[in-house]
PDB file of N, CA and C in Angstrom:
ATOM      1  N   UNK A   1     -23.438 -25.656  28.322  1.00  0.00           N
ATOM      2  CA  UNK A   1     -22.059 -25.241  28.291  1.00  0.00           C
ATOM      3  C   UNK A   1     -21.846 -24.172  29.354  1.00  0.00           C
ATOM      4  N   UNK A   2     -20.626 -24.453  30.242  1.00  0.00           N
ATOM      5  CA  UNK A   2     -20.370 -23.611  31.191  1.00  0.00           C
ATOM      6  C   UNK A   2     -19.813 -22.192  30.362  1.00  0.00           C
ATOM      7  N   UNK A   3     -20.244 -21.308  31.316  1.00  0.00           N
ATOM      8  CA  UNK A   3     -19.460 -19.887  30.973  1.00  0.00           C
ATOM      9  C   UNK A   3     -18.222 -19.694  31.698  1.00  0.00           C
ATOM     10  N   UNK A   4     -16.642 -18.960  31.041  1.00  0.00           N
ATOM     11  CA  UNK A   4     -15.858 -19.345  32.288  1.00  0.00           C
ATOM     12  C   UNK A   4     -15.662 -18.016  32.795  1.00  0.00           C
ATOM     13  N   UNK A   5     -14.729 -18.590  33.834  1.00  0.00           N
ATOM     14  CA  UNK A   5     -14.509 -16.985  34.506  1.00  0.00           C
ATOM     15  C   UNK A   5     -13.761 -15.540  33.701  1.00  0.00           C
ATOM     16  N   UNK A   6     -13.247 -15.955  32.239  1.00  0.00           N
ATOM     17  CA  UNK A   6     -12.954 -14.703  31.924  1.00  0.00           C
ATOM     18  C   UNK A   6     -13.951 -14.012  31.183  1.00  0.00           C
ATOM     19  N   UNK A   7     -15.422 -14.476  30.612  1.00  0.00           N
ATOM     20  CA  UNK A   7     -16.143 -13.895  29.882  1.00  0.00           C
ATOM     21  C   UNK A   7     -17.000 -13.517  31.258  1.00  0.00           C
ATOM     22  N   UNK A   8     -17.507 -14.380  32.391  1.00  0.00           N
ATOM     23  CA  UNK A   8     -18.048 -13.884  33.638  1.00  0.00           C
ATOM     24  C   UNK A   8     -17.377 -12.124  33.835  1.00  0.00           C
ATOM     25  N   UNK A   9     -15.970 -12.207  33.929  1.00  0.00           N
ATOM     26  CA  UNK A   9     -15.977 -10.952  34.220  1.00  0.00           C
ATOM     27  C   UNK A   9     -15.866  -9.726  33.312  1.00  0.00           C
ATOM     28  N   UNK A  10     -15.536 -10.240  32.200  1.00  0.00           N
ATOM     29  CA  UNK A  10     -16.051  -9.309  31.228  1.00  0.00           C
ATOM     30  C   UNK A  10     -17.395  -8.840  31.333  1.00  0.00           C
ATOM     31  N   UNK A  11     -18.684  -9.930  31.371  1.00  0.00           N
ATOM     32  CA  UNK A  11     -19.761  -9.115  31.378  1.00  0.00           C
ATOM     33  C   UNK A  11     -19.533  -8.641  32.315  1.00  0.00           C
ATOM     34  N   UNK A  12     -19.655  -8.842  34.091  1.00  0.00           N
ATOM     35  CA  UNK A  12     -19.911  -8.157  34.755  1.00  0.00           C
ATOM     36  C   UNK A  12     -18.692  -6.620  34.937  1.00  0.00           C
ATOM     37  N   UNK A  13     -17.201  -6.658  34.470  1.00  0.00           N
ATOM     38  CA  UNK A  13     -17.147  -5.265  34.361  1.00  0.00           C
ATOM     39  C   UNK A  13     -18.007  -4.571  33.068  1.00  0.00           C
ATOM     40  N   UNK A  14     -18.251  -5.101  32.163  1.00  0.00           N
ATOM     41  CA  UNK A  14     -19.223  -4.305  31.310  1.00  0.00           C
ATOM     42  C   UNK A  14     -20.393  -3.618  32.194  1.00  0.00           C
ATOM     43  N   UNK A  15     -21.217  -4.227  32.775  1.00  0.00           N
ATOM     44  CA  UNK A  15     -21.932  -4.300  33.636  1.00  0.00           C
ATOM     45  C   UNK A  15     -22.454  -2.896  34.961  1.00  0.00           C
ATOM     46  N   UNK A  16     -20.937  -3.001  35.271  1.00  0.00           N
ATOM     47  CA  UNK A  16     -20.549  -2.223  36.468  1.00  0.00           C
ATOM     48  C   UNK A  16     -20.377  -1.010  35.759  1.00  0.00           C
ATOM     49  N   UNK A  17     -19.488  -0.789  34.982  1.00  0.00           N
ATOM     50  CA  UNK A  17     -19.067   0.542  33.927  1.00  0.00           C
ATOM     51  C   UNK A  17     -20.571   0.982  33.228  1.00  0.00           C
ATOM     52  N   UNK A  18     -21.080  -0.011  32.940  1.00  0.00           N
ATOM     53  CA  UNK A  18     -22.751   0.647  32.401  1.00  0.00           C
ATOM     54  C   UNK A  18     -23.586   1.314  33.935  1.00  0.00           C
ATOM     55  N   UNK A  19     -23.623   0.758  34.805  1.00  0.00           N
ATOM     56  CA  UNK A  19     -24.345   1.261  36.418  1.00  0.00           C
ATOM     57  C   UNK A  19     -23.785   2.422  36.568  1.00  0.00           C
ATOM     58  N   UNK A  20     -22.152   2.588  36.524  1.00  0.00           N
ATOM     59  CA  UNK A  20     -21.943   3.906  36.906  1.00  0.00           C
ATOM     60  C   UNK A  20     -21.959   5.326  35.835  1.00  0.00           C
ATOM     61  N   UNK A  21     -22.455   4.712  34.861  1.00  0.00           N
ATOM     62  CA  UNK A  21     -22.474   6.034  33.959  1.00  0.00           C
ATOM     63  C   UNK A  21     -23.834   5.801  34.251  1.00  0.00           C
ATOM     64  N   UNK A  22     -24.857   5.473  34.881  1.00  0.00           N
ATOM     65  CA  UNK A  22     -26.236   5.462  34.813  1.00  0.00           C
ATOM     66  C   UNK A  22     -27.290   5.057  33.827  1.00  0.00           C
ATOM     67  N   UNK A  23     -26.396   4.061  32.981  1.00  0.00           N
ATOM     68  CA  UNK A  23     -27.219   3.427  31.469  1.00  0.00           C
ATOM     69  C   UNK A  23     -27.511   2.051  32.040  1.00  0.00           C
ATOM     70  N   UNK A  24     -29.109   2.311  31.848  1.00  0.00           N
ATOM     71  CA  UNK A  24     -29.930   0.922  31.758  1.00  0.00           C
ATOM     72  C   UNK A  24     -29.822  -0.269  30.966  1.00  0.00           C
ATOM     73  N   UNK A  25     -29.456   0.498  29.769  1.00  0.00           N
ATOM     74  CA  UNK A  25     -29.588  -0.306  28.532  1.00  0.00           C
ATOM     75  C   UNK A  25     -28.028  -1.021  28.367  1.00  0.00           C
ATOM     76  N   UNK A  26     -28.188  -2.291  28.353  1.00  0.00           N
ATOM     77  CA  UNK A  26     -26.542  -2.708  28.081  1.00  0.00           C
ATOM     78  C   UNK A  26     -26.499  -4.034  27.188  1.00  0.00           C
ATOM     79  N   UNK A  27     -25.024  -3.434  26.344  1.00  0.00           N
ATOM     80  CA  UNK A  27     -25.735  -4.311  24.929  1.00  0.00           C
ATOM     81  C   UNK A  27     -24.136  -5.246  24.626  1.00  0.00           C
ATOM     82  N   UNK A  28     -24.398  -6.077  24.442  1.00  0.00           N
ATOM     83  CA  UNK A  28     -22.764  -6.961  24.146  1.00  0.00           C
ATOM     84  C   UNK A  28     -23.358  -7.847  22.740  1.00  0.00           C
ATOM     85  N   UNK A  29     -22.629  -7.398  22.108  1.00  0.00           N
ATOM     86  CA  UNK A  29     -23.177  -8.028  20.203  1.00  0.00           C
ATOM     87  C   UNK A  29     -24.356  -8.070  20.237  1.00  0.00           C
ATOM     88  N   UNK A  30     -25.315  -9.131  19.642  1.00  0.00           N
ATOM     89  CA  UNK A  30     -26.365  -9.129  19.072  1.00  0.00           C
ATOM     90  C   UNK A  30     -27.655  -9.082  20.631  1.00  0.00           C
ATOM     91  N   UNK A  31     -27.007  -8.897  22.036  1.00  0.00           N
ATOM     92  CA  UNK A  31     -27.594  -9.168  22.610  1.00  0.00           C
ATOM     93  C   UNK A  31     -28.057  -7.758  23.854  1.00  0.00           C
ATOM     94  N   UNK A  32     -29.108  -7.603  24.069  1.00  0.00           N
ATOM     95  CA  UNK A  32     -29.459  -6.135  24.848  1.00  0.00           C
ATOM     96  C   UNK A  32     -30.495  -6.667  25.553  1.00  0.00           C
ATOM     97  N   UNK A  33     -29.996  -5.584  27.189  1.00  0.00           N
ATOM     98  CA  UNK A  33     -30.692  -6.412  28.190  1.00  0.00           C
ATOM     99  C   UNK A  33     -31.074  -4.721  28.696  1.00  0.00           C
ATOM    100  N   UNK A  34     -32.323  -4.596  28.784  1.00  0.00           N
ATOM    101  CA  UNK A  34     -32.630  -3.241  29.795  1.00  0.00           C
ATOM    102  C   UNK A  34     -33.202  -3.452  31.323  1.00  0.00           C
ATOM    103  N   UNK A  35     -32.451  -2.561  32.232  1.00  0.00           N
ATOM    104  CA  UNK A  35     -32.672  -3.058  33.105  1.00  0.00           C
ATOM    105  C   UNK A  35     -33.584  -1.974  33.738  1.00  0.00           C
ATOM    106  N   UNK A  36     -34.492  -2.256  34.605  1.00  0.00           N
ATOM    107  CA  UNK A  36     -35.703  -1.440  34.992  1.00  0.00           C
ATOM    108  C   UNK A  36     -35.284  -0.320  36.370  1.00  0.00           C
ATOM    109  N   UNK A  37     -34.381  -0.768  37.006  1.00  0.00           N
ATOM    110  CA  UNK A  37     -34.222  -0.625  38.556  1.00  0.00           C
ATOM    111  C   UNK A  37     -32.559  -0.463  38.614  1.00  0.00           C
ATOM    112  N   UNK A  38     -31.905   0.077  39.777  1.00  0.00           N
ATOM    113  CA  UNK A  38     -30.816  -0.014  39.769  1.00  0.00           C
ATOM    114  C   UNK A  38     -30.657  -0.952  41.047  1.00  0.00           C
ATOM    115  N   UNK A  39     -31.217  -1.441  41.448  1.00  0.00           N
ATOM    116  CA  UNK A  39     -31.134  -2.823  42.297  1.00  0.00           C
ATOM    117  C   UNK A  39     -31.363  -3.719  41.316  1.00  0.00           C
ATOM    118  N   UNK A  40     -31.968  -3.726  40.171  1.00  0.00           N
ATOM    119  CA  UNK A  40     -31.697  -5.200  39.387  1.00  0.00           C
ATOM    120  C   UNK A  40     -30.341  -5.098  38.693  1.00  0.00           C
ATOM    121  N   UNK A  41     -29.763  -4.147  38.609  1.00  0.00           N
ATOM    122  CA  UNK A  41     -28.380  -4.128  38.108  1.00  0.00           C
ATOM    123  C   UNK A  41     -27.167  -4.526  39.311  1.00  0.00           C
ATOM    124  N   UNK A  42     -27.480  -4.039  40.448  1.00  0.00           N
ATOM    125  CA  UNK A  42     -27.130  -4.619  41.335  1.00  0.00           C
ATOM    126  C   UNK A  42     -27.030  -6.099  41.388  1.00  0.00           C
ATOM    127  N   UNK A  43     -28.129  -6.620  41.831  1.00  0.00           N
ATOM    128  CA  UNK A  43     -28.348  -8.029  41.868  1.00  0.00           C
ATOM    129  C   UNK A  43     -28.064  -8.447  40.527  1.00  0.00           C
ATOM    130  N   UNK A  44     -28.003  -8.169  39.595  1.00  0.00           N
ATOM    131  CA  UNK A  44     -27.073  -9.138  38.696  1.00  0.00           C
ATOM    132  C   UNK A  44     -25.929  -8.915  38.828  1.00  0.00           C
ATOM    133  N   UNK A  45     -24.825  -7.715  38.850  1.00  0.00           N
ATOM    134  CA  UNK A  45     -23.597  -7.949  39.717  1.00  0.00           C
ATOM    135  C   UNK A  45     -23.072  -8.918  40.558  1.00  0.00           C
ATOM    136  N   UNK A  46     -24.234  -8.564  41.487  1.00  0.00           N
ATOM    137  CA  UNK A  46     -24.005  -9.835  42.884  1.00  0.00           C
ATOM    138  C   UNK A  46     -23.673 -10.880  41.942  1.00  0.00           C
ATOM    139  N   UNK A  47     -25.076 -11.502  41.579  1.00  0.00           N
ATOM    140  CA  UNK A  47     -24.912 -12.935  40.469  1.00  0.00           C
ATOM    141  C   UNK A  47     -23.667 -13.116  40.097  1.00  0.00           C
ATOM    142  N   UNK A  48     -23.325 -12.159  39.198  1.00  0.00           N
ATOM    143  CA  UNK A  48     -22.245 -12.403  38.413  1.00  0.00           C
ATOM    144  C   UNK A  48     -20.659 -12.687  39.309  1.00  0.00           C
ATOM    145  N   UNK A  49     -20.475 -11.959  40.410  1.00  0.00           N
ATOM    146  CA  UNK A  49     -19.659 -12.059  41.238  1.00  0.00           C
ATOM    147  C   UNK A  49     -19.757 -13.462  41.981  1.00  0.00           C
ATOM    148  N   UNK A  50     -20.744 -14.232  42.124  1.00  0.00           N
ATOM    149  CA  UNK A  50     -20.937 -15.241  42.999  1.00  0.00           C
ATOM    150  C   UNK A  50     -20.473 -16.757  41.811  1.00  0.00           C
ATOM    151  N   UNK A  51     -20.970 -16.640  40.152  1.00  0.00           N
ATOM    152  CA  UNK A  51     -20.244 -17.203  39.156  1.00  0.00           C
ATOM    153  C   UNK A  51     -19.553 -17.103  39.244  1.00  0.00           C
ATOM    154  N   UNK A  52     -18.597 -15.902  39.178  1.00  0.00           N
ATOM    155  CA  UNK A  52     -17.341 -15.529  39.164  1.00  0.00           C
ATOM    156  C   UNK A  52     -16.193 -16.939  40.035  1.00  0.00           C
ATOM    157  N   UNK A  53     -16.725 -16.727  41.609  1.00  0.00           N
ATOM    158  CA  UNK A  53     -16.524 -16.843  42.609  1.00  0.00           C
ATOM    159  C   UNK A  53     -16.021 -18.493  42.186  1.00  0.00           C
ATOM    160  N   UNK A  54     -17.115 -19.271  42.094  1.00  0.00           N
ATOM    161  CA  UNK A  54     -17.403 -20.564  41.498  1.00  0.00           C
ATOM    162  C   UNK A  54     -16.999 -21.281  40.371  1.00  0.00           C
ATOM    163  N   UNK A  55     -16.907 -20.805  39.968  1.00  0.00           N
ATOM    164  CA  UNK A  55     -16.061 -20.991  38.492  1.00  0.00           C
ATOM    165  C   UNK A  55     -14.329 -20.991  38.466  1.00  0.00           C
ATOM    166  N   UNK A  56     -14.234 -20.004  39.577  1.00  0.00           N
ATOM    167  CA  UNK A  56     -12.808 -19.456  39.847  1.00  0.00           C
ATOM    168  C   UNK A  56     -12.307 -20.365  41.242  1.00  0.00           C
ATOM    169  N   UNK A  57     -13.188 -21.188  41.798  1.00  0.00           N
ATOM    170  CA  UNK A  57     -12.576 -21.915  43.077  1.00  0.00           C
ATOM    171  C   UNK A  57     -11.934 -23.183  42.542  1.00  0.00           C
ATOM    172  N   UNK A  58     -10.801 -23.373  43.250  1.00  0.00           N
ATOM    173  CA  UNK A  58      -9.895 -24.445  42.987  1.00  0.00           C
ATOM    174  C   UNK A  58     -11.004 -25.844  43.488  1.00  0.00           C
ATOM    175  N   UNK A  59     -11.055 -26.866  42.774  1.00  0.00           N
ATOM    176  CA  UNK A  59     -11.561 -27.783  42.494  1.00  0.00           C
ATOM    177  C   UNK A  59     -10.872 -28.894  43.480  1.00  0.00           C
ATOM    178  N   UNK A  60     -11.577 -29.686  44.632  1.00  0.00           N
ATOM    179  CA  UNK A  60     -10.507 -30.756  45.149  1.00  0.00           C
ATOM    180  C   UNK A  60      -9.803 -31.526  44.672  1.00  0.00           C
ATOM    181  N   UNK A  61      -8.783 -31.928  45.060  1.00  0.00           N
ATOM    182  CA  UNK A  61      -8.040 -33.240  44.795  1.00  0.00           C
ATOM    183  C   UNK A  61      -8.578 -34.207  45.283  1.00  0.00           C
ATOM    184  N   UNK A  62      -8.981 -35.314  44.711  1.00  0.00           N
ATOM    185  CA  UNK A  62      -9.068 -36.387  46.004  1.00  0.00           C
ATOM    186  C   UNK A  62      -7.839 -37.354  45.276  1.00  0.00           C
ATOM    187  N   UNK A  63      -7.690 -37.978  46.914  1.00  0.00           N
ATOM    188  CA  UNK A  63      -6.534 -38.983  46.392  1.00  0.00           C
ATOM    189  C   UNK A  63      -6.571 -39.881  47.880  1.00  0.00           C
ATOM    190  N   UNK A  64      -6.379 -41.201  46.770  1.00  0.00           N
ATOM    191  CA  UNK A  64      -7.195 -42.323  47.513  1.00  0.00           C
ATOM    192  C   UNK A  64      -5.874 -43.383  47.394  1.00  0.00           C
ATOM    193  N   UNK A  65      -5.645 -43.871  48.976  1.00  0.00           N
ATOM    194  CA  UNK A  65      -5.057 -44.280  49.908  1.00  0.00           C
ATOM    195  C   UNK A  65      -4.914 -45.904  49.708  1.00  0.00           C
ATOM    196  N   UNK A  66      -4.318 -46.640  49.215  1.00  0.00           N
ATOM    197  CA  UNK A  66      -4.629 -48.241  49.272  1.00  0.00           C
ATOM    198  C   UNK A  66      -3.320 -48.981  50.232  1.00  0.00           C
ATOM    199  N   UNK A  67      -3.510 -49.326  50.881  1.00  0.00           N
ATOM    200  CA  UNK A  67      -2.260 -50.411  51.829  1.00  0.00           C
ATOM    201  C   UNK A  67      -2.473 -51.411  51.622  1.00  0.00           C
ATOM    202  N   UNK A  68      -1.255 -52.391  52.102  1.00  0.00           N
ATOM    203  CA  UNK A  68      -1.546 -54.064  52.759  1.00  0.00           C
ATOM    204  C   UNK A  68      -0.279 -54.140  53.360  1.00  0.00           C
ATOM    205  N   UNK A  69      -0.686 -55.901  53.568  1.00  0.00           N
ATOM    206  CA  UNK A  69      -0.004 -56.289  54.723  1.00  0.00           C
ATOM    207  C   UNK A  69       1.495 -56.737  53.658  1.00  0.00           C
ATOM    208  N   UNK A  70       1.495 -56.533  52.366  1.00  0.00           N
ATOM    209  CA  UNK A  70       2.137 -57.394  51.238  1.00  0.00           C
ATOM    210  C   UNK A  70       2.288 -59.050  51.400  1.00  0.00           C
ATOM    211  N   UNK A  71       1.130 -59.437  51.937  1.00  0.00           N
ATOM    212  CA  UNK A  71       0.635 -60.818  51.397  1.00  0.00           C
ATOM    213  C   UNK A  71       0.118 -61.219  50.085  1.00  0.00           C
TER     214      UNK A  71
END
């Protein structure tokens, strides 16, 4: 099951608001993730921004062309 883009950015502002108060530890319901480094908080940002990104891009149209001669 896809995740969509409004829970994507929920975590990741959760995320961002946890980096800048300087807390490792970040917890959304039953679930807690500690992070070791502040480049791995980083790079899951990134991540999350690049879902974001993807999730949020308009999807093509295709649309398909048929002629004749009306014979």
């Amino acid at each position: 099951m896809a995740i969509g883009s409004d829970e994507l950015t929920t975590l990741r502002d959760a995320l961002i608001r946890a980096r800048a108060k300087g807390v490792r530890l970040v917890q959304m319901g039953a679930e807690r993730v500690e992070y070791r480094t502040d480049e791995e908080m980083a790079s899951a940002i990134a991540d999350l921004d690049a879902r974001i990104r993807r999730a949020s891009a308009a999807r093509p149209v295709v649309v398909k062309v048929s002629t004749s001669k009306g014979m």
